[in-house]
Protein backbone atom coordinates (compact mmCIF):
# COMPACT_ATOMS: atom_id res chain seq x y z
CA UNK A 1 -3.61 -3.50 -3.35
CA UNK A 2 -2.61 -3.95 0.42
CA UNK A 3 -2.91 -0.64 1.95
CA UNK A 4 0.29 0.25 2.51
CA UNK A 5 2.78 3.06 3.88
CA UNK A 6 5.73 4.23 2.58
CA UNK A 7 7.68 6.72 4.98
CA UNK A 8 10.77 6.42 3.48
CA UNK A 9 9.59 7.39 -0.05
CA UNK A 10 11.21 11.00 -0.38
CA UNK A 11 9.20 13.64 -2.45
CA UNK A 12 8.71 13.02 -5.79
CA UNK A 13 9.68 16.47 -6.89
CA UNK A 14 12.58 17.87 -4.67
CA UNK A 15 13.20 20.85 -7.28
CA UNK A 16 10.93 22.79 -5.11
CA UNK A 17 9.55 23.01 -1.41
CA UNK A 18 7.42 20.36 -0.14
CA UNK A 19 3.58 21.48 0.09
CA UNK A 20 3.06 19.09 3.44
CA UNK A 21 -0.46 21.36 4.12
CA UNK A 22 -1.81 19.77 0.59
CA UNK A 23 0.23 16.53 1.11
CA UNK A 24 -1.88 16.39 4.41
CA UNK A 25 -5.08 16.50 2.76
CA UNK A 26 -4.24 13.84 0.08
CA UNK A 27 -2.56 11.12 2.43
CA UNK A 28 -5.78 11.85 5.28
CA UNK A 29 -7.60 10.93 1.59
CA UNK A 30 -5.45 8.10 1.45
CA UNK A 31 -6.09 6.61 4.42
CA UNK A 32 -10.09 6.60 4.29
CA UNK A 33 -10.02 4.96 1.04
CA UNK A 34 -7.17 2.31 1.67
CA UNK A 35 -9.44 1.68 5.11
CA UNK A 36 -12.42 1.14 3.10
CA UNK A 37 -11.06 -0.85 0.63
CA UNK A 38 -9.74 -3.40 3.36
CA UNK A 39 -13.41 -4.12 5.23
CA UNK A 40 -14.50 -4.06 1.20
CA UNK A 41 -12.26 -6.81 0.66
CA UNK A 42 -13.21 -8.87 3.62
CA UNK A 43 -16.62 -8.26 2.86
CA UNK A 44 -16.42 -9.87 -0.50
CA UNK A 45 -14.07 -12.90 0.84
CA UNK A 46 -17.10 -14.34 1.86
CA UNK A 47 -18.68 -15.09 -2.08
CA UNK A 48 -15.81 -14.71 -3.91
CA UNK A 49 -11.74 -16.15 -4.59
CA UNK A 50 -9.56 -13.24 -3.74
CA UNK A 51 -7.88 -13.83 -6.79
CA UNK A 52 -11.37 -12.82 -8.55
CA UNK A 53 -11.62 -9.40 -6.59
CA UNK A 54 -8.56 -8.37 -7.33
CA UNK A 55 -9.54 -8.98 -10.92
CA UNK A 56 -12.47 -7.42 -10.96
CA UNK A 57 -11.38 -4.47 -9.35
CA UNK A 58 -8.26 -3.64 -11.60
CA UNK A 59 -10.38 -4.72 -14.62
CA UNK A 60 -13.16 -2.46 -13.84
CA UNK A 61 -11.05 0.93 -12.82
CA UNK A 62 -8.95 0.13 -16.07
CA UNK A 63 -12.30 0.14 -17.99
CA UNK A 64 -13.50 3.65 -16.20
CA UNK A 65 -10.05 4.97 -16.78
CA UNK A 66 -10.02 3.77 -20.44
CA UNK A 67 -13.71 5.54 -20.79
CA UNK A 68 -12.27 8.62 -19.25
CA UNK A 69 -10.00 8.71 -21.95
CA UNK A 70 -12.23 8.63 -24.60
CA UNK A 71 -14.11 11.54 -23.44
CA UNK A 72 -11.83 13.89 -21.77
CA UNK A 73 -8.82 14.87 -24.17
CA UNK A 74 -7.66 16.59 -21.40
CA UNK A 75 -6.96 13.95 -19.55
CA UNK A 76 -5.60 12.17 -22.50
CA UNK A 77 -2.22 14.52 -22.95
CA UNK A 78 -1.27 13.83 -19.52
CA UNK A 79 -0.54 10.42 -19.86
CA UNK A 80 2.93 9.73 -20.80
CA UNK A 81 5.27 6.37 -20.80
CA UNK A 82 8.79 8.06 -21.06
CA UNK A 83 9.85 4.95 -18.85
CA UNK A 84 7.90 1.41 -20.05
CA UNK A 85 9.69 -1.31 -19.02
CA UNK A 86 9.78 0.57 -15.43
CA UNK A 87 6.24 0.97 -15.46
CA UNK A 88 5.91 -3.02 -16.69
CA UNK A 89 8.15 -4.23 -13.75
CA UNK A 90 6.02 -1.78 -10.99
CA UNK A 91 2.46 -2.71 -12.51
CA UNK A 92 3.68 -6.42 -11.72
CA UNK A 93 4.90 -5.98 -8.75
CA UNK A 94 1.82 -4.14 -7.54
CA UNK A 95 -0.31 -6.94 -9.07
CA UNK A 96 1.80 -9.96 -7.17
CA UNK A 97 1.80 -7.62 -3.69
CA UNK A 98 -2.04 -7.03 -4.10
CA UNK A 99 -2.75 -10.70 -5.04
CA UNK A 100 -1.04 -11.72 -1.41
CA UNK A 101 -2.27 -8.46 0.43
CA UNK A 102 -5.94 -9.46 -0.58
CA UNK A 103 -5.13 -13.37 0.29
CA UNK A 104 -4.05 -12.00 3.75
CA UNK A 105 -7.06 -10.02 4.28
CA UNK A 106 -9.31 -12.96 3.76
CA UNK A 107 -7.46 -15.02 5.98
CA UNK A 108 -6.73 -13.38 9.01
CA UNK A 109 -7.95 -10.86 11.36
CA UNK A 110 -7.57 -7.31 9.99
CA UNK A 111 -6.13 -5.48 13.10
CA UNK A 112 -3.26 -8.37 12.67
CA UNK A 113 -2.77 -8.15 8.50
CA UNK A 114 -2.98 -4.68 9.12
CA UNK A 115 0.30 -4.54 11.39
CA UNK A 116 1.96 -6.60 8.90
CA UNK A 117 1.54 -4.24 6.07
CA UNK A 118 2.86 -1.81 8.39
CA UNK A 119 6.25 -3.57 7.57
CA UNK A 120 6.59 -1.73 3.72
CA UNK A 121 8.75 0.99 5.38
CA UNK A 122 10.85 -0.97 6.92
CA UNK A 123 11.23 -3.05 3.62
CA UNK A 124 11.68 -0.21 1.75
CA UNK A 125 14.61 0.71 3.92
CA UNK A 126 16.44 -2.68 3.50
CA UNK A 127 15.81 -2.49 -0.20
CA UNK A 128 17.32 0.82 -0.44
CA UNK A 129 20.26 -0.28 0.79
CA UNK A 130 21.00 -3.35 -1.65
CA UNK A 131 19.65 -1.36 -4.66
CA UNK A 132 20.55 2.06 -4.50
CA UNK A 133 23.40 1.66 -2.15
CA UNK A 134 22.25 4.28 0.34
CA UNK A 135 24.05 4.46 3.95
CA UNK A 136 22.41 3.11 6.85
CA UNK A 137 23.78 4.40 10.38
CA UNK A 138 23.48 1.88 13.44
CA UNK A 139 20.47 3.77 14.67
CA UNK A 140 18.54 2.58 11.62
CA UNK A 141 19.72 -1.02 11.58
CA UNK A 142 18.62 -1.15 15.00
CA UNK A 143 14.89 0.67 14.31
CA UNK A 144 14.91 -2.27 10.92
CA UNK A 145 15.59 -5.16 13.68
CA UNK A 146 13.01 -3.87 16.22
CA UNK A 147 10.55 -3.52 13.62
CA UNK A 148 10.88 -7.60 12.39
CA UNK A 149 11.33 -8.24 16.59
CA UNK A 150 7.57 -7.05 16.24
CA UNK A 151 6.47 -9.15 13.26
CA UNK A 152 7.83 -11.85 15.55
CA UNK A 153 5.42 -11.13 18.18
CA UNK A 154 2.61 -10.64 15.74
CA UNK A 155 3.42 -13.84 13.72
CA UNK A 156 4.62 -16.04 17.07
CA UNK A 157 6.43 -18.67 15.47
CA UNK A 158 6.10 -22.10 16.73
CA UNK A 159 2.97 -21.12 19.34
CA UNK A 160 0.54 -22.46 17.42
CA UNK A 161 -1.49 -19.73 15.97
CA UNK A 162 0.87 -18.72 12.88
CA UNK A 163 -1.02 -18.94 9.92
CA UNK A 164 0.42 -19.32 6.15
CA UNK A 165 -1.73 -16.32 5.17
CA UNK A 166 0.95 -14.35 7.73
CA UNK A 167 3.59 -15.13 5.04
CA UNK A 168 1.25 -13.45 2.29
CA UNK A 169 1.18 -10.60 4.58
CA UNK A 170 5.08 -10.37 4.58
CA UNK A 171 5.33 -10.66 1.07
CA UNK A 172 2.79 -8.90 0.20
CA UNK A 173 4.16 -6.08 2.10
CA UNK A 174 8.23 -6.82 1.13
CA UNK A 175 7.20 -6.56 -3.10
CA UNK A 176 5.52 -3.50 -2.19
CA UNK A 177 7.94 -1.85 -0.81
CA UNK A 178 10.17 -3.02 -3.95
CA UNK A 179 7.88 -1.19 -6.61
CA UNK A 180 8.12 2.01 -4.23
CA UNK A 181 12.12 1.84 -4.13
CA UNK A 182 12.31 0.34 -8.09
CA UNK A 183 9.69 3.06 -9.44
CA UNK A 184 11.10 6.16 -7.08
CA UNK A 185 10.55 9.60 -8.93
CA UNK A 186 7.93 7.56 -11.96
CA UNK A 187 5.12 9.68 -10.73
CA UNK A 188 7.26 12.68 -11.57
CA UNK A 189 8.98 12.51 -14.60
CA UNK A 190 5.30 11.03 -16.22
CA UNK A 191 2.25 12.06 -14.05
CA UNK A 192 0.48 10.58 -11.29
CA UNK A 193 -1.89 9.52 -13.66
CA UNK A 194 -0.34 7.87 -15.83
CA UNK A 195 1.66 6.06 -13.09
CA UNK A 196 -2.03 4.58 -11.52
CA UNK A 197 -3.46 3.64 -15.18
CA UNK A 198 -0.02 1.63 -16.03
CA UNK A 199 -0.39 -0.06 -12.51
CA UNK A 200 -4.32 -0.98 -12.76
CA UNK A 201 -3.86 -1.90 -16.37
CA UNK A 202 -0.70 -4.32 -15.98
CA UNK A 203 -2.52 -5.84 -12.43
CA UNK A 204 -5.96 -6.83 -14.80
CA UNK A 205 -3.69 -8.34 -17.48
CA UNK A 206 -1.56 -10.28 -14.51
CA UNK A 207 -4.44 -11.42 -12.80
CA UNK A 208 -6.91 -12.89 -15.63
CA UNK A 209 -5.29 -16.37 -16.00
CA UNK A 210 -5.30 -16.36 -12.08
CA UNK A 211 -8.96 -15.65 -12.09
CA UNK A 212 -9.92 -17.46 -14.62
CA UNK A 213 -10.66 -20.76 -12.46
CA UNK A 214 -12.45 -19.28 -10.18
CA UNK A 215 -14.76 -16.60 -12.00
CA UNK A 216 -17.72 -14.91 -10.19
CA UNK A 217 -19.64 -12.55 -9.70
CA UNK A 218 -21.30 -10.93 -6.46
CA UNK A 219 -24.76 -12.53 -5.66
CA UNK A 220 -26.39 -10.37 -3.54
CA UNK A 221 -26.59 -6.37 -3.07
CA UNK A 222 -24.34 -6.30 -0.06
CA UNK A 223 -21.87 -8.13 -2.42
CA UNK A 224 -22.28 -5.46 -5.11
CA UNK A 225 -22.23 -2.84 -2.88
CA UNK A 226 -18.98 -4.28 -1.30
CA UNK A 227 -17.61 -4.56 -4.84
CA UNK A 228 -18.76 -0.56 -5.96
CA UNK A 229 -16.92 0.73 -2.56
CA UNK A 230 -13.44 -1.44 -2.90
CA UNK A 231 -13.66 -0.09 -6.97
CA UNK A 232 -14.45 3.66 -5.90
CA UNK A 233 -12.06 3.75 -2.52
CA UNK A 234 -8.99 1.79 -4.15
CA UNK A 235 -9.22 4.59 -7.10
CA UNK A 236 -9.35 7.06 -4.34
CA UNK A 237 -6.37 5.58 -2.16
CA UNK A 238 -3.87 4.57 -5.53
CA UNK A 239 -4.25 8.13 -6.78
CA UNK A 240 -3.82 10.00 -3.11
CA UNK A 241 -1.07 7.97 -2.11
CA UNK A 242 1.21 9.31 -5.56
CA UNK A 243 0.07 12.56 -4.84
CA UNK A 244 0.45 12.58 -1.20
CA UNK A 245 4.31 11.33 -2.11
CA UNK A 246 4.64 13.87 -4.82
CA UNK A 247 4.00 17.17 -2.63
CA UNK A 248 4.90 16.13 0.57
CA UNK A 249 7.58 14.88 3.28
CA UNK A 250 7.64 11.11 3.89
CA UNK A 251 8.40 12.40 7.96
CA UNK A 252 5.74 14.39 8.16
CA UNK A 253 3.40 11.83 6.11
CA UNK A 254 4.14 8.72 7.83
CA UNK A 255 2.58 9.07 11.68
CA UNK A 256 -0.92 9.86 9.69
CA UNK A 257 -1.13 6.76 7.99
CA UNK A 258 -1.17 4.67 11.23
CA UNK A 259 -4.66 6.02 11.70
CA UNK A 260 -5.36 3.04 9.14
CA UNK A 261 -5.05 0.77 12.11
CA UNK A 262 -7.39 2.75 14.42
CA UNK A 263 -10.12 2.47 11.77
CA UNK A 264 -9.60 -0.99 10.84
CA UNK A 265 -9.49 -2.14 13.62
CA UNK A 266 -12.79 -0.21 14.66
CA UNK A 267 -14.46 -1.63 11.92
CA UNK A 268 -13.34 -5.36 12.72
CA UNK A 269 -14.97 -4.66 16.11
CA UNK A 270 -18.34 -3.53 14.94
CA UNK A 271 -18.50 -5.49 12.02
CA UNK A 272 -17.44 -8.86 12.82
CA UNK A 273 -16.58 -9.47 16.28
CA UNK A 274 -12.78 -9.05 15.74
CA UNK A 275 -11.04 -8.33 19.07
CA UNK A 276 -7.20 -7.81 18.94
CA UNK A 277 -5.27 -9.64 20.75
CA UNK A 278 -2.41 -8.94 23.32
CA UNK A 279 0.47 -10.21 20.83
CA UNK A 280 -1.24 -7.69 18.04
CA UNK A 281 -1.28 -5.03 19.89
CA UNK A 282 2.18 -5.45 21.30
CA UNK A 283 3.73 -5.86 18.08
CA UNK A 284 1.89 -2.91 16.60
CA UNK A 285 3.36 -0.68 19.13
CA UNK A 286 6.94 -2.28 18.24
CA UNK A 287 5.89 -1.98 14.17
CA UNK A 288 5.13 1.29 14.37
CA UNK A 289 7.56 2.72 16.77
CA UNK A 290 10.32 1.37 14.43
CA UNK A 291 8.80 2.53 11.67
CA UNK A 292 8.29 5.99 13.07
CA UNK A 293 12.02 6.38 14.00
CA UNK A 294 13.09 5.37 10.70
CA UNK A 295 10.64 8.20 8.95
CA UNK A 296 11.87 10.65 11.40
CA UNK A 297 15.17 9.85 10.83
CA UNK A 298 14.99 9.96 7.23
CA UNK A 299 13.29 13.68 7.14
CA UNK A 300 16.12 14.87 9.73
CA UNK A 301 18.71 13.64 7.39
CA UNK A 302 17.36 15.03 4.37
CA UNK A 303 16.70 18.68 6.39
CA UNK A 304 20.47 18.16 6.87
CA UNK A 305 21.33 17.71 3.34
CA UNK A 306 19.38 20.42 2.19
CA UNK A 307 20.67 23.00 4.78
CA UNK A 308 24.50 22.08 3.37
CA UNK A 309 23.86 22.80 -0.38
């Protein structure tokens, strides 16, 4: 799935204090597999549909999950559906946002899908608002309309270099946000684990008839290999990010994740010429500035909150 942030996620068990020292470990976790799993994707753009990776790599970790289970009872007894048809509607929400996150990532330069995703927070805000009618001072709605003023600068409408994959980008990053605000407190009341196998499960059952057009496999080792790292690191990244969530503050969580874009970027550069441009690199410091105030904000408030009880 895209590798997204969600700041404004609170902790998915509030009954006791956050553990941000072990939430630091798991979103630093996060954000070396989500990384990886971006160049992995790009990599295999170049044999295969991106509707066939994302395929093959929900239908492969569903398979290792599913073999897990037959071996490790352990592992078995933690997996519990108290909530299905919320798991259904996140699973295909997931599956839709990585379908268009993956899209993106073949399409455009990374540095620039990479500021896009950046938008989930901001999303997530918006959403939270219409859905679960939370108040929004002026100070947010401002940090909200900064934060699109920077997709603006990124996308540059009507300049000539907007691309339709831009628009995946946006989506991509808008019904991710919406399966973080639907599914809020899932990964608590039935397990990280079971949260990532009904999510991997429900995205290989969405995305067969997609696939099935354009099936492939990788032809060479790089291809493979490219394959083996976005199966291993998007494991790694769907699992750290529910954890991360689960023990820590969204505040304290949110300015780590932006080292996605130092990395990414990085890699771009090394790996295939990819040199941001002014406009990305503008808009990134807009994206993320917004998006900083907003997590900020939203850890202040809830300090707040907590202090009056």
């Amino acid at each position: 799935m895209p590798t997204l942030p969600n700041p404004t996620a609170k902790p998915a068990n509030p009954s006791h204090q956050a553990d941000n020292l072990r939430a630091l470990w798991w979103i630093l976790l996060s954000v070396a597999g989500s990384s990886a799993m971006a160049i992995a994707v790009r990599d295999l753009s170049t044999q295969l549909d991106s509707r066939m990776i994302v395929f093959l790599r929900s239908a492969i970790t569903s398979g290792l999950i599913l073999l897990a289970l037959v071996f490790f009872s352990r592992l078995r007894s933690q997996l519990r559906f108290t909530r299905p048809l919320s798991h259904i509607l996140r699973g295909t929400l997931i599956a839709a946002s990585t379908h268009m996150g993956f899209y993106a990532i073949s399409e455009l330069p990374m540095a620039t899908v990479t500021v896009l995703f950046f938008l989930a927070p901001i999303w997530a805000t918006m959403l939270a608002v219409l859905f679960q009618k939370e108040r929004v001072g002026f100070r947010r709605v401002a940090a909200i309309a900064i934060g699109f003023g920077g997709a603006l600068i990124v996308l540059r409408p009507g300049m000539g270099s907007f691309e339709p994959a831009m628009l995946a980008a946006l989506a991509s990053s808008m019904l991710f946000a919406l399966a973080l605000t639907m599914s809020r407190g899932l990964a608590q009341q039935d397990g990280a684990i079971s949260a990532y196998f009904s999510s991997v499960i429900i995205t290989a059952f969405v995305s067969l008839p997609f696939a099935w057009p354009v099936l492939a496999m990788p032809d060479d080792l790089r291809g493979n290999f490219a394959l083996l790292v976005l199966v291993i690191a998007g494991a790694i990244r769907g699992y750290a990010d529910i954890e991360a969530y689960r023990h820590g503050e969204a505040g304290m969580l949110a300015p780590i994740t932006y080292l996605r874009l130092v990395l990414i970027a990085a890699a771009a550069y090394f790996l295939y010429d990819e040199i941001p441009d002014g406009a990305t690199i503008a808009g990134a410091v807009v994206v993320i500035s917004s998006t900083l105030y907003i997590a900020i904000r939203e850890a202040r408030l809830r300090a707040l909150a907590t202090r009056g009880r």
